[in-house]
N, C-alpha and C. Protein backbone atom coordinates (compact mmCIF):
# COMPACT_ATOMS: atom_id res chain seq x y z
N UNK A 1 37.42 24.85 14.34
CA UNK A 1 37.39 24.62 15.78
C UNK A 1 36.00 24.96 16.29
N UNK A 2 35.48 23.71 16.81
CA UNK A 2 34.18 24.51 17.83
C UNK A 2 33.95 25.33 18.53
N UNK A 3 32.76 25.82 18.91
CA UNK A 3 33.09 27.03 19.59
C UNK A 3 31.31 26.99 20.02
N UNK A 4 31.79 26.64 22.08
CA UNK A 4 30.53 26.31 22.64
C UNK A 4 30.16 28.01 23.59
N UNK A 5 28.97 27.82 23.82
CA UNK A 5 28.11 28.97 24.06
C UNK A 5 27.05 28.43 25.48
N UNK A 6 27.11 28.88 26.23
CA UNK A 6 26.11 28.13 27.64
C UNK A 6 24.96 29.16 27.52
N UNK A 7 23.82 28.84 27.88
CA UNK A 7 22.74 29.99 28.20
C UNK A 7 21.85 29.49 29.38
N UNK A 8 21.06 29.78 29.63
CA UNK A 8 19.78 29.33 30.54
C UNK A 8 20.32 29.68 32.08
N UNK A 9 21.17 30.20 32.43
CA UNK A 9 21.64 29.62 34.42
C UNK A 9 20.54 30.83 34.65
N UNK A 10 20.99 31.00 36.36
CA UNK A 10 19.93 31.82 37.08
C UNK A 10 19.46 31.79 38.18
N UNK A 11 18.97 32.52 39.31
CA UNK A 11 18.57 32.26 40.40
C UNK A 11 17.07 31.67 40.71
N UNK A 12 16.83 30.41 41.03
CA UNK A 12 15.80 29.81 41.56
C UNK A 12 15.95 28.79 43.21
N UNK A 13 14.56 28.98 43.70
CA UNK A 13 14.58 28.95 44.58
C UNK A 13 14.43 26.76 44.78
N UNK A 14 14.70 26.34 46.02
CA UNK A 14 15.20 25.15 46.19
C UNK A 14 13.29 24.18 45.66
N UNK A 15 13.87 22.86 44.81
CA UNK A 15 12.72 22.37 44.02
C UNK A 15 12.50 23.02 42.64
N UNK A 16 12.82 23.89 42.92
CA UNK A 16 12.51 24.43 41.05
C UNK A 16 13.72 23.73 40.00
N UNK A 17 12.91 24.68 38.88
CA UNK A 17 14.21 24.03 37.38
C UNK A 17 14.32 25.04 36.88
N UNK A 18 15.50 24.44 36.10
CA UNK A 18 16.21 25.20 34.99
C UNK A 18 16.38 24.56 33.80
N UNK A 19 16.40 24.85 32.55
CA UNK A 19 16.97 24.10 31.50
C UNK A 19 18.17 24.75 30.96
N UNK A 20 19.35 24.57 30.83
CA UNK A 20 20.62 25.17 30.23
C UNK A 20 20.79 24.37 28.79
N UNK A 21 21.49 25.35 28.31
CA UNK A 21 21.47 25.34 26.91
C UNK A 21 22.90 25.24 26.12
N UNK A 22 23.71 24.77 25.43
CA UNK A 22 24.64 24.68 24.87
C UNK A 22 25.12 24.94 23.33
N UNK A 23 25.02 26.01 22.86
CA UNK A 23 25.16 25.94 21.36
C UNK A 23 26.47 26.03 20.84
N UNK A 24 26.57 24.81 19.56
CA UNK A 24 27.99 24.78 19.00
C UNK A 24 27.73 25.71 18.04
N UNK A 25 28.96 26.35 17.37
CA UNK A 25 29.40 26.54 16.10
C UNK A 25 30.49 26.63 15.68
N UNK A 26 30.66 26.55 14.08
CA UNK A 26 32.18 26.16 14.08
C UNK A 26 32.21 24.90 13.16
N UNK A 27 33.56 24.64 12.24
CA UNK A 27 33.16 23.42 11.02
C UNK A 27 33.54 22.62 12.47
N UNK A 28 32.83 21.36 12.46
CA UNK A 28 32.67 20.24 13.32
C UNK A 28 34.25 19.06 12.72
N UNK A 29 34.88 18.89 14.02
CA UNK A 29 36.07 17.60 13.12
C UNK A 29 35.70 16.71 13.27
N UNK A 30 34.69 16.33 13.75
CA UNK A 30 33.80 15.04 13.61
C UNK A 30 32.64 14.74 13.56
N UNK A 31 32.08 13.52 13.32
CA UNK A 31 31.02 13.61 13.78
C UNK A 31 30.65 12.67 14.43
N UNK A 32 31.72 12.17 15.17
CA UNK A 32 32.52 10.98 16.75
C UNK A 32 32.58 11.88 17.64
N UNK A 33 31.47 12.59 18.65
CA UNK A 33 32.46 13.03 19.49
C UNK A 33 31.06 12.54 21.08
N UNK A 34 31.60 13.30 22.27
CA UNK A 34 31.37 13.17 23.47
C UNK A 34 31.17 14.73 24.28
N UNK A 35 29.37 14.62 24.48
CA UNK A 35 29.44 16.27 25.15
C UNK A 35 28.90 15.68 26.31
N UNK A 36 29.45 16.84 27.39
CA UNK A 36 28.74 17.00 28.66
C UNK A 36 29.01 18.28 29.14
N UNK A 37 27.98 18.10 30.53
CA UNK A 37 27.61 19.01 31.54
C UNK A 37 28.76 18.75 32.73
N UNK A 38 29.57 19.93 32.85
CA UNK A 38 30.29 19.86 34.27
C UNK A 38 29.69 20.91 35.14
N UNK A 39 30.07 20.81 36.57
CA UNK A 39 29.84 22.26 37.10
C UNK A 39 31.03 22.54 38.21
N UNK A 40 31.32 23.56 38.52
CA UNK A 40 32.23 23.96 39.78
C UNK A 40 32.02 24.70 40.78
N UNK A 41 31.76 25.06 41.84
CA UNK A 41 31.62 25.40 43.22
C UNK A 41 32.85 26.24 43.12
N UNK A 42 32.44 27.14 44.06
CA UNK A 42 33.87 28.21 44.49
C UNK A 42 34.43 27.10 45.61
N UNK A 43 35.65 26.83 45.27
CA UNK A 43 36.55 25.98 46.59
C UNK A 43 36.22 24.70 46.25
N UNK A 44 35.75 24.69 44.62
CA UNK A 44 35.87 22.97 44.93
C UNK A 44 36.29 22.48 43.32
N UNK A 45 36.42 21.11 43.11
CA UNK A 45 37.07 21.05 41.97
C UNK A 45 35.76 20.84 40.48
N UNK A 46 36.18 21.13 39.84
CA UNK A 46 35.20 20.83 38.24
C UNK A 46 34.64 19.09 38.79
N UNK A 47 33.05 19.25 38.42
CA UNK A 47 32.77 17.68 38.31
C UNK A 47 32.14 17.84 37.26
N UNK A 48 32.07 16.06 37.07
CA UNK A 48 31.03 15.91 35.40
C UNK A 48 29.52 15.69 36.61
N UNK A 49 28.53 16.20 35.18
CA UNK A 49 27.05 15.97 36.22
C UNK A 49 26.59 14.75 35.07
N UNK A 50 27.06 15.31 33.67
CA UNK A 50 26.37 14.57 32.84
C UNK A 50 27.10 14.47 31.50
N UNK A 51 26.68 13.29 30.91
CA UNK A 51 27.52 13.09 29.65
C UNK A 51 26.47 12.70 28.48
N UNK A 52 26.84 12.87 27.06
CA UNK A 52 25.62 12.16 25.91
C UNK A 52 26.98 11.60 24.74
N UNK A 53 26.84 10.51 24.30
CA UNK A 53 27.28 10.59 23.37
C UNK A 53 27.13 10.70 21.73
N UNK A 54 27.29 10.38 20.41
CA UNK A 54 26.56 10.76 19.23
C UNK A 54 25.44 9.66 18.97
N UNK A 55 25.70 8.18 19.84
CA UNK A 55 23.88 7.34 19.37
C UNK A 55 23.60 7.41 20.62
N UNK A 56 23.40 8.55 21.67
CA UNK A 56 22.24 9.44 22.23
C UNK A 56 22.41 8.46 23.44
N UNK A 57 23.29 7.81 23.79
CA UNK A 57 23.59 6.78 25.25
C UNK A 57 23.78 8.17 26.25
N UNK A 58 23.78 8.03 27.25
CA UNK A 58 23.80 8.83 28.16
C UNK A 58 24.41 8.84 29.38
N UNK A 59 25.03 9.03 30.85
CA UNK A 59 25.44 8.76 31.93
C UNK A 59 25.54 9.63 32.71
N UNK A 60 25.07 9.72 33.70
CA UNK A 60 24.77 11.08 35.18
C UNK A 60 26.08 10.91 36.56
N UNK A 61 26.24 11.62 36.76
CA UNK A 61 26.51 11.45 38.23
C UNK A 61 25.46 11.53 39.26
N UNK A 62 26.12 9.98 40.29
CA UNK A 62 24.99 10.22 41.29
C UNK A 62 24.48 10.81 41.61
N UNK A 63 24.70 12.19 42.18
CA UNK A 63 24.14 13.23 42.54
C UNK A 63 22.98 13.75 41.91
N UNK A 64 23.38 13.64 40.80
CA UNK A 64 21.66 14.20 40.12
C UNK A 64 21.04 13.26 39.02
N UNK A 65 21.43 11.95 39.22
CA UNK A 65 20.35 10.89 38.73
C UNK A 65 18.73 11.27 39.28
N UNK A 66 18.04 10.71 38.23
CA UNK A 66 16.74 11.15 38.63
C UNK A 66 15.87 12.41 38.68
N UNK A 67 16.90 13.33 38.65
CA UNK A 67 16.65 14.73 38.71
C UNK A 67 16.91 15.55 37.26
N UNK A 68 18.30 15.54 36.37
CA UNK A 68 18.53 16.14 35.52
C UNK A 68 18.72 15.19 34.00
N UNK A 69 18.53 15.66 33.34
CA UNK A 69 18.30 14.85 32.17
C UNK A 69 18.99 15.89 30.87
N UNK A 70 19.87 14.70 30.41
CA UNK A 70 20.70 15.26 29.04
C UNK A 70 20.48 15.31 27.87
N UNK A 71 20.48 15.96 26.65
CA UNK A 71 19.66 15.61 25.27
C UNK A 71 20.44 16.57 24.19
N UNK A 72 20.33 16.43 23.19
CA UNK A 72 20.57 17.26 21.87
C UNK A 72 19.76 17.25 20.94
N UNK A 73 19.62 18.46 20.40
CA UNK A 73 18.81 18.66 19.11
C UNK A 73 20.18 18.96 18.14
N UNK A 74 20.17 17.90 17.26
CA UNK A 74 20.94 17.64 16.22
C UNK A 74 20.87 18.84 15.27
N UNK A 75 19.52 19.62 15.30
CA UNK A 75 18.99 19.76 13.73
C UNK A 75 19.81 21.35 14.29
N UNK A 76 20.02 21.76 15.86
CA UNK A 76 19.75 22.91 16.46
C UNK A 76 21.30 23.38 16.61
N UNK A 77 22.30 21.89 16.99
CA UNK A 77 23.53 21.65 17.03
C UNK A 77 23.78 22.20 18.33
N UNK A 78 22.61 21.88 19.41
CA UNK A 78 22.39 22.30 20.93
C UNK A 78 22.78 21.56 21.71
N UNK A 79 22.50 21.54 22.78
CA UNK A 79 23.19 20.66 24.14
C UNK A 79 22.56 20.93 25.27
N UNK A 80 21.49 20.64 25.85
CA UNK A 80 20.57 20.51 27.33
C UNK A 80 21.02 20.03 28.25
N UNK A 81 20.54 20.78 29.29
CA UNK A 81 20.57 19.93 30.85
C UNK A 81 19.37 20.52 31.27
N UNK A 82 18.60 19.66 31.06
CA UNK A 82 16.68 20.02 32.08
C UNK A 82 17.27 19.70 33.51
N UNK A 83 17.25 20.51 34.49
CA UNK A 83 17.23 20.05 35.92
C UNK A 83 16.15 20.35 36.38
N UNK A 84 15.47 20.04 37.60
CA UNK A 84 14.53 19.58 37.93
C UNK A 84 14.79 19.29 39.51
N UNK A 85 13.84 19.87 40.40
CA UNK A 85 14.16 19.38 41.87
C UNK A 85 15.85 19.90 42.18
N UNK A 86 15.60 20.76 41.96
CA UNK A 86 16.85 22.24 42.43
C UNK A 86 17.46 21.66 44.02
N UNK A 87 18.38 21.62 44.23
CA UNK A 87 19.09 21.79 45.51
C UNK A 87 19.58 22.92 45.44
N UNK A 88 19.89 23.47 46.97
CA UNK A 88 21.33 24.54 47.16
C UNK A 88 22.59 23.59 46.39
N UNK A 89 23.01 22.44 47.15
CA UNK A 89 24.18 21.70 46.47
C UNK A 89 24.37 21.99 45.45
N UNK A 90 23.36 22.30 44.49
CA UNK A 90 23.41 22.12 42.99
C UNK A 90 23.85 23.80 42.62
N UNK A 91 23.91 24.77 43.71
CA UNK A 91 24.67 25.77 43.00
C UNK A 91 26.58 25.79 42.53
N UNK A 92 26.40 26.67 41.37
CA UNK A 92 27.38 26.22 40.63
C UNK A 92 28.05 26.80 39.78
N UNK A 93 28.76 27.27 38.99
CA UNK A 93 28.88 27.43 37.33
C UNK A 93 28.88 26.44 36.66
N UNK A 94 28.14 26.10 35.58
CA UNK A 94 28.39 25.47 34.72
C UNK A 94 28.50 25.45 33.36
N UNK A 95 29.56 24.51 32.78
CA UNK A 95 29.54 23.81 31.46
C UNK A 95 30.07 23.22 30.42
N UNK A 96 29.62 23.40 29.65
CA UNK A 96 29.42 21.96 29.02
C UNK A 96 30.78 22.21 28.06
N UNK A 97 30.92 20.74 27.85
CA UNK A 97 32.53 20.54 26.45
C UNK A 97 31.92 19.63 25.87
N UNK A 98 33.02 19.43 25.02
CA UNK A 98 33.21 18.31 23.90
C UNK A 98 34.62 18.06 23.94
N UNK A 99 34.31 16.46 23.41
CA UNK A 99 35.78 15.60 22.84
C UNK A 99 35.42 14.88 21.76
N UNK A 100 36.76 14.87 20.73
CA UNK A 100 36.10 14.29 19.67
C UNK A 100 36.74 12.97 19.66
N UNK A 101 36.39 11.98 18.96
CA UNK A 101 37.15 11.01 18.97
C UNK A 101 37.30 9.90 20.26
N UNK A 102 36.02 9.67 20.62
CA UNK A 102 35.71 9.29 22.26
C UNK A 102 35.41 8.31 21.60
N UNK A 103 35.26 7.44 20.67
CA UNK A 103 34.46 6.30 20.79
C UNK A 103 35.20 5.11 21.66
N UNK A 104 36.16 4.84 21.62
CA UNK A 104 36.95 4.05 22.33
C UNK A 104 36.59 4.03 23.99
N UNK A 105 35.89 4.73 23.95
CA UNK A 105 35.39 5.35 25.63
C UNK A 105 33.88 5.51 25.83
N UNK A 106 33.16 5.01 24.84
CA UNK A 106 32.01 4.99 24.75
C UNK A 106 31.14 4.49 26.11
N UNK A 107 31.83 3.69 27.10
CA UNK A 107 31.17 2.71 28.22
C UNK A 107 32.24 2.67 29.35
N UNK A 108 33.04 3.73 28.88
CA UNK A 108 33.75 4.12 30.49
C UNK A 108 32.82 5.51 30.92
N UNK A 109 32.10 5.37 32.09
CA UNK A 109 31.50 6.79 32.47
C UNK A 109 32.68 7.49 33.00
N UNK A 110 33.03 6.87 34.03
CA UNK A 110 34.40 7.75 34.65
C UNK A 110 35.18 8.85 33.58
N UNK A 111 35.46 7.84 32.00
CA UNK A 111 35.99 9.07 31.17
C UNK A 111 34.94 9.86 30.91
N UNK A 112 34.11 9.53 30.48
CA UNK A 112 32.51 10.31 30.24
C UNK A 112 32.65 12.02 31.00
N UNK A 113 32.81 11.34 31.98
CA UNK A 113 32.55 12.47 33.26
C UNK A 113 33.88 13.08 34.03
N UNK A 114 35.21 12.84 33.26
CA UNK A 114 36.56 13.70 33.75
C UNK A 114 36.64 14.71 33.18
N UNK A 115 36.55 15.78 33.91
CA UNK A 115 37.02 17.40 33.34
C UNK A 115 38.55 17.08 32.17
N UNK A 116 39.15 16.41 32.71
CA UNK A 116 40.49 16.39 32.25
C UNK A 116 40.24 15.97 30.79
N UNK A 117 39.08 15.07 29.96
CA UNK A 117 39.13 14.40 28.79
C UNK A 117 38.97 15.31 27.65
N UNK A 118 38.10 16.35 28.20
CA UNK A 118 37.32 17.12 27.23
C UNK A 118 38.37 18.12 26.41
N UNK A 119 38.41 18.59 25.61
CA UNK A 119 39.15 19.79 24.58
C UNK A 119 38.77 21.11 24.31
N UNK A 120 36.99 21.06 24.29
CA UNK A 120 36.33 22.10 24.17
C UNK A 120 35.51 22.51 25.30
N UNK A 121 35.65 23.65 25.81
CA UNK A 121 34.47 24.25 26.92
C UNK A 121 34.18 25.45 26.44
N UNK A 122 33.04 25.65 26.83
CA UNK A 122 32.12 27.13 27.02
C UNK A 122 32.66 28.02 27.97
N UNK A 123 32.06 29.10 28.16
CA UNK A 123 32.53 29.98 29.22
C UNK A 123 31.52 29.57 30.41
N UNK A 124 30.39 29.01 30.28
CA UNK A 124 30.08 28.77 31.77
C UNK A 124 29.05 29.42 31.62
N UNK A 125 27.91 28.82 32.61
CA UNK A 125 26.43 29.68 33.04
C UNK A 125 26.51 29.62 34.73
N UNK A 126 25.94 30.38 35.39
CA UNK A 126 26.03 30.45 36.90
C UNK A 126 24.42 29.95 37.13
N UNK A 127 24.68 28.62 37.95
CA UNK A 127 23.33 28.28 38.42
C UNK A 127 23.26 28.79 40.17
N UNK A 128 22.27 29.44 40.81
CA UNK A 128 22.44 29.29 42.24
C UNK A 128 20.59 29.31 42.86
N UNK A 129 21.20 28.16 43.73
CA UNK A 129 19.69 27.38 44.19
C UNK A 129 19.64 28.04 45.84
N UNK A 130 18.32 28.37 45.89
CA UNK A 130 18.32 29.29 47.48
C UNK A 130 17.55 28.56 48.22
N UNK A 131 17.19 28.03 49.38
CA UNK A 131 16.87 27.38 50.08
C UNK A 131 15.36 27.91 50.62
């Protein structure tokens, strides 16, 4: 069973960045699967921000197109979110899961980006952006 790990959150002020970090370990049951970045607000529900899949396709939510960018180091068995141009909005907890066995869903973002798809989560990093 995998077993994800968040690092990087933190307090920065509005325009700045962060890069968060995701490390797996654990024997892998595939090597088909689907990671992303969610985050949650106190009083509000889990969203996806960002998704990658294993040939490195990618998909954002509006909200932070342009701004945050998704990636993996294979060799590292990591999981990024560079953000960039910080909002308050963008405070949060976040993170990241996996699903294995997504290929069938490869070009639905909507599944990409439902809290509900995923199997594996981290415990979460706390991002909060100050104005």
């Amino acid at each position: 069973q995998v077993h994800l790990v968040e690092s990087g959150g933190g307090s920065v002020q509005s325009g700045g960045s962060l890069r968060l970090s995701c490390a797996a370990s654990g024997p892998p049951v595939s090597t088909e699967y689907c990671m992303a970045w969610f985050r949650q607000a106190p009083g509000k529900q889990r969203e996806g921000v960002a998704a990658m899949i294993t040939d490195g396709r990618t998909t954002y939510a509006d909200t932070v197109k342009g701004r945050f960018t998704i990636s993996q180091d294979n060799a590292e068995n990591t999981l990024y979110l560079q953000m960039n141009s910080l909002k308050p909005e963008d405070t949060a907890k976040y993170y990241c899961a996996r699903k294995y066995y997504c290929g069938a869903h490869y070009y639905d973002n909507g599944f990409l980006l439902s809290p509900l798809k995923y199997n594996y989560w981290g415990q979460g990093t706390q991002v909060t952006v100050s104005s």
